[in-house]
C-alpha atoms as a PDB file:
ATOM      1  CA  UNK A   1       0.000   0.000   0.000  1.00  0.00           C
ATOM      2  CA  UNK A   2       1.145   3.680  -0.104  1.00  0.00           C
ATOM      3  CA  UNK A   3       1.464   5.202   3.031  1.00  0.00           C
ATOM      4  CA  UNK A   4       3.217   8.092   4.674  1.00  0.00           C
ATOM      5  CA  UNK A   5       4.335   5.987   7.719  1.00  0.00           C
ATOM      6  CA  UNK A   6       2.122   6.417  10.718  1.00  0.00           C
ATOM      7  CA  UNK A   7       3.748   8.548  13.336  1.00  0.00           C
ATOM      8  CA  UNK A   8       1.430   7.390  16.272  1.00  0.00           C
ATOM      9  CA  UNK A   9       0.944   3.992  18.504  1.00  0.00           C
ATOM     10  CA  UNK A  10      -2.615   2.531  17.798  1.00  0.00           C
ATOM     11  CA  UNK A  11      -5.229   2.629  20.538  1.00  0.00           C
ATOM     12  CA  UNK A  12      -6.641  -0.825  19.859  1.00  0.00           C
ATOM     13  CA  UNK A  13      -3.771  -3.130  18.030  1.00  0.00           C
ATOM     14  CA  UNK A  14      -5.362  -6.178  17.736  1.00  0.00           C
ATOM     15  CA  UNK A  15      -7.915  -4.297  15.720  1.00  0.00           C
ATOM     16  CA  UNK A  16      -5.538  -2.495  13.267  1.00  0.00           C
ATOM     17  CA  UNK A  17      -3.587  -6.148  12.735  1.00  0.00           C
ATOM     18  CA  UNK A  18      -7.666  -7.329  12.007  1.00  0.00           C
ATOM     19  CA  UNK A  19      -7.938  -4.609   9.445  1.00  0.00           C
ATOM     20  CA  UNK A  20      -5.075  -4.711   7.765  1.00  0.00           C
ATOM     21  CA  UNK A  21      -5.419  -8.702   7.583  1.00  0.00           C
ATOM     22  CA  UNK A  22      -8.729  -8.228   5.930  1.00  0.00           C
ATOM     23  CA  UNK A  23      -7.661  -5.641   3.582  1.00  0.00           C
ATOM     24  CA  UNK A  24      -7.845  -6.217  -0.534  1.00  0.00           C
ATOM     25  CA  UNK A  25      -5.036  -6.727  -2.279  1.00  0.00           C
ATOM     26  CA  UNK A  26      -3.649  -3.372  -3.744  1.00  0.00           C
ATOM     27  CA  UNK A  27      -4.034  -3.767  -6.894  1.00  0.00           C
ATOM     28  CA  UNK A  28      -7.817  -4.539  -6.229  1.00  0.00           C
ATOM     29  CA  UNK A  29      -8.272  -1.335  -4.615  1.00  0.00           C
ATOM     30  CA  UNK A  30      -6.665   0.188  -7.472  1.00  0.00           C
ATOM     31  CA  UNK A  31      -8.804  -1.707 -10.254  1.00  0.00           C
ATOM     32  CA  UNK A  32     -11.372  -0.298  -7.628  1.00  0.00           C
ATOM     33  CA  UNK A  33     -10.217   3.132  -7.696  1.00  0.00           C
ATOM     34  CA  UNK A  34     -10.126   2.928 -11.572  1.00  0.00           C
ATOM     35  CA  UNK A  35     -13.678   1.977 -11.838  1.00  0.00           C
ATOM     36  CA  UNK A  36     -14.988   4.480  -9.132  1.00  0.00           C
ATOM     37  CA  UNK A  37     -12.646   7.832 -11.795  1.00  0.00           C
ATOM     38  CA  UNK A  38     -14.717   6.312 -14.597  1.00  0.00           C
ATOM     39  CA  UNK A  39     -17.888   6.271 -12.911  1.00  0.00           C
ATOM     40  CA  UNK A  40     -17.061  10.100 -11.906  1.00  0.00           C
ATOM     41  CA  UNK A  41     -17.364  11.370 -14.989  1.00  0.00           C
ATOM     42  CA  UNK A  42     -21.142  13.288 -15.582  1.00  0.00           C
ATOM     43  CA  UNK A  43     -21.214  12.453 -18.834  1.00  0.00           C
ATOM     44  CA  UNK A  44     -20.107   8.787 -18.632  1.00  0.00           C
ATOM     45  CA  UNK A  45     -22.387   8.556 -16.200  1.00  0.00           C
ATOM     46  CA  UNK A  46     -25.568   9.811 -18.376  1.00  0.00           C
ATOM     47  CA  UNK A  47     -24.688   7.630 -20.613  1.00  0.00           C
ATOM     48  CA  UNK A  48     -24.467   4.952 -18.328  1.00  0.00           C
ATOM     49  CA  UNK A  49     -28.026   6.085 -17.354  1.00  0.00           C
ATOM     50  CA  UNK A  50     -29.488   6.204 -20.799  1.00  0.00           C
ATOM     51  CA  UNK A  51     -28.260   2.571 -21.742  1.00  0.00           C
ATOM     52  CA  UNK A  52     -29.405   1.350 -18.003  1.00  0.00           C
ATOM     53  CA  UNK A  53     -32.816   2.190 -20.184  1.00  0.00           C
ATOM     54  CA  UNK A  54     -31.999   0.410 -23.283  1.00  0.00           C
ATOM     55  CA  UNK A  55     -29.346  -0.975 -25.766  1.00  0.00           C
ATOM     56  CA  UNK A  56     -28.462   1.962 -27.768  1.00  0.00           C
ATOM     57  CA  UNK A  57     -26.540   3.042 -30.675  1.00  0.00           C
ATOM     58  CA  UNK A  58     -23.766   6.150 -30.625  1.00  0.00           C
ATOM     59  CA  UNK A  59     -26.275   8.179 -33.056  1.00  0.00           C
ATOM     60  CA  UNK A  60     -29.205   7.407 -30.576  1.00  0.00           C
ATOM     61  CA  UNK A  61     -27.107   8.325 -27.558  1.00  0.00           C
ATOM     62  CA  UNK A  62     -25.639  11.553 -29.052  1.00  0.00           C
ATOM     63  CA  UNK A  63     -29.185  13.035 -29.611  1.00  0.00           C
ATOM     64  CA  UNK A  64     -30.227  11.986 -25.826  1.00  0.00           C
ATOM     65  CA  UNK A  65     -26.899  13.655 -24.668  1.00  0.00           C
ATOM     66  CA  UNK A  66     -26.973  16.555 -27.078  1.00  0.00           C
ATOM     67  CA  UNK A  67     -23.669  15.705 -28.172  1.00  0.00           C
ATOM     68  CA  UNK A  68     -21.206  14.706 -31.192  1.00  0.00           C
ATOM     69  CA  UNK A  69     -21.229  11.450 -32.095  1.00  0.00           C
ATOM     70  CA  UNK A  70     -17.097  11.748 -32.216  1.00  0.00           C
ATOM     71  CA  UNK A  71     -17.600  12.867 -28.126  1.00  0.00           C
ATOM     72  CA  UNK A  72     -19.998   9.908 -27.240  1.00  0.00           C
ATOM     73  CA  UNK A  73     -17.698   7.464 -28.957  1.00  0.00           C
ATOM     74  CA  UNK A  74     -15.042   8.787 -26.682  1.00  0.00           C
ATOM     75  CA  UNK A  75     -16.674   8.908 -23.506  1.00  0.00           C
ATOM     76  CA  UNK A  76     -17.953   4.687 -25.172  1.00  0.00           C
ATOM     77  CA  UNK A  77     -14.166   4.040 -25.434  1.00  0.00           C
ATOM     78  CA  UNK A  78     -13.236   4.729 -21.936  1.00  0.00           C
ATOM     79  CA  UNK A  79     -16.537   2.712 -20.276  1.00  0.00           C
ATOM     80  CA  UNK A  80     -16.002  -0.223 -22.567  1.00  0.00           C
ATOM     81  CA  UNK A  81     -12.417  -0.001 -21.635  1.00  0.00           C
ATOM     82  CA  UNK A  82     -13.331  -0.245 -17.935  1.00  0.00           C
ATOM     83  CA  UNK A  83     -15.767  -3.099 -18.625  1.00  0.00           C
ATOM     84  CA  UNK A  84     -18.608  -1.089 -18.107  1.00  0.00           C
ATOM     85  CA  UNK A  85     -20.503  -1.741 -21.086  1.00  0.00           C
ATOM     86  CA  UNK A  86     -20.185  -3.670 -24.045  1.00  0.00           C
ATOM     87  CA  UNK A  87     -20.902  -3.914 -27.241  1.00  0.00           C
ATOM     88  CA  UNK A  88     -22.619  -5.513 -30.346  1.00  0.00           C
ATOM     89  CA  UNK A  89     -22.716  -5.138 -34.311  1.00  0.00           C
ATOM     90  CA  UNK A  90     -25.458  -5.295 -36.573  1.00  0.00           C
ATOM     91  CA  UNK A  91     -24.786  -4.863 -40.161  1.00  0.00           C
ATOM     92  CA  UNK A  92     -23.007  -1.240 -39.500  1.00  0.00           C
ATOM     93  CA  UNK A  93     -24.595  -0.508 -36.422  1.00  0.00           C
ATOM     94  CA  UNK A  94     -22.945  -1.120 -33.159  1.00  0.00           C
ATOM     95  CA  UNK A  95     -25.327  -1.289 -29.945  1.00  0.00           C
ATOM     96  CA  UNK A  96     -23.858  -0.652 -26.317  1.00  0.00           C
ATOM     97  CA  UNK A  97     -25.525  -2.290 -23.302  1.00  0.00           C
ATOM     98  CA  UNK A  98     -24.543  -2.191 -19.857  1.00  0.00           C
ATOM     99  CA  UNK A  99     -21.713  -5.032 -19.087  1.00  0.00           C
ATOM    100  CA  UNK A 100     -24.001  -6.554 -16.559  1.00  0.00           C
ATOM    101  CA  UNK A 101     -26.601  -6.500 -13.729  1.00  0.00           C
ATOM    102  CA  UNK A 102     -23.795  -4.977 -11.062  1.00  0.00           C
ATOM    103  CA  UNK A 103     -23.572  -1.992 -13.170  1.00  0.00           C
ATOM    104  CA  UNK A 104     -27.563  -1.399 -12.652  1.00  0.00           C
ATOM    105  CA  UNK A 105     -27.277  -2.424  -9.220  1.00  0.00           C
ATOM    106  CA  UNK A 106     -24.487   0.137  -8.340  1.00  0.00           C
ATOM    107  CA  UNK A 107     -26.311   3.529 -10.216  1.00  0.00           C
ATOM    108  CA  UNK A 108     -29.221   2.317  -8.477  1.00  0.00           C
ATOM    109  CA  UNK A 109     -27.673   1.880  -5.277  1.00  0.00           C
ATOM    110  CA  UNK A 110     -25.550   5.435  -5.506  1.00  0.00           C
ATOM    111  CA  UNK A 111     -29.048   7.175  -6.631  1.00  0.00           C
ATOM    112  CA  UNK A 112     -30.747   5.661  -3.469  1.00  0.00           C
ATOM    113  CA  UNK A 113     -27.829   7.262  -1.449  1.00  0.00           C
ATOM    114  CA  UNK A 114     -27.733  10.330  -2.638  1.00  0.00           C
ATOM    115  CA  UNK A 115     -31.815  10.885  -2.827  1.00  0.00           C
ATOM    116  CA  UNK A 116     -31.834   9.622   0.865  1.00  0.00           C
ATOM    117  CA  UNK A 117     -28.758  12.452   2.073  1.00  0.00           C
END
């Protein structure tokens, strides 16, 4: 992990050794941490919202965003990237869906948080 080295004892030691024990792998917190900076983005995250609502293609998304279709393909790239969402192809058309339930279950989850604060 990356630390600046703790300049003080711990109150309960047993419980720091418990936590630290339990603690992910860092790379997993930094896959985490990756996933968290793409779902940051307002924009990804509309889009992310539209295509919770349906399969869409980057034409179809542009006009919900308001958008180029060059700038949606972008903001695609970096979600499909991240495993987000993924794609299909029919004849010329590509259609992006989320990557899987999770995805639906975490924007529904955050929305719930932040409706309830």
């Amino acid at each position: 992990m990356i630390g600046t080295h703790c300049d003080c004892k711990p109150k309960n030691t047993e419980l720091v050794q418990k936590v630290k024990e339990n603690m992910p792998a860092f790379d997993e917190i930094m896959n985490l941490s990756d996933f968290f900076k793409v779902m940051g983005d307002s924009t990804r995250l509309q889009l992310l919202l539209s295509l919770q609502q349906s399969e869409m293609c980057v034409s179809d998304l542009a006009n919900v965003l308001d958008m180029t279709k060059s700038a949606v393909s972008h903001q695609l790239k970096a979600l499909r990237l991240s495993k987000l969402i993924k794609s299909r192809k029919e004849g010329k058309t590509v259609y992006y869906s989320l990557d899987d339930e999770h995805i639906e279950t975490i924007l529904g989850m955050a929305f719930d948080h932040t409706k309830e604060h």
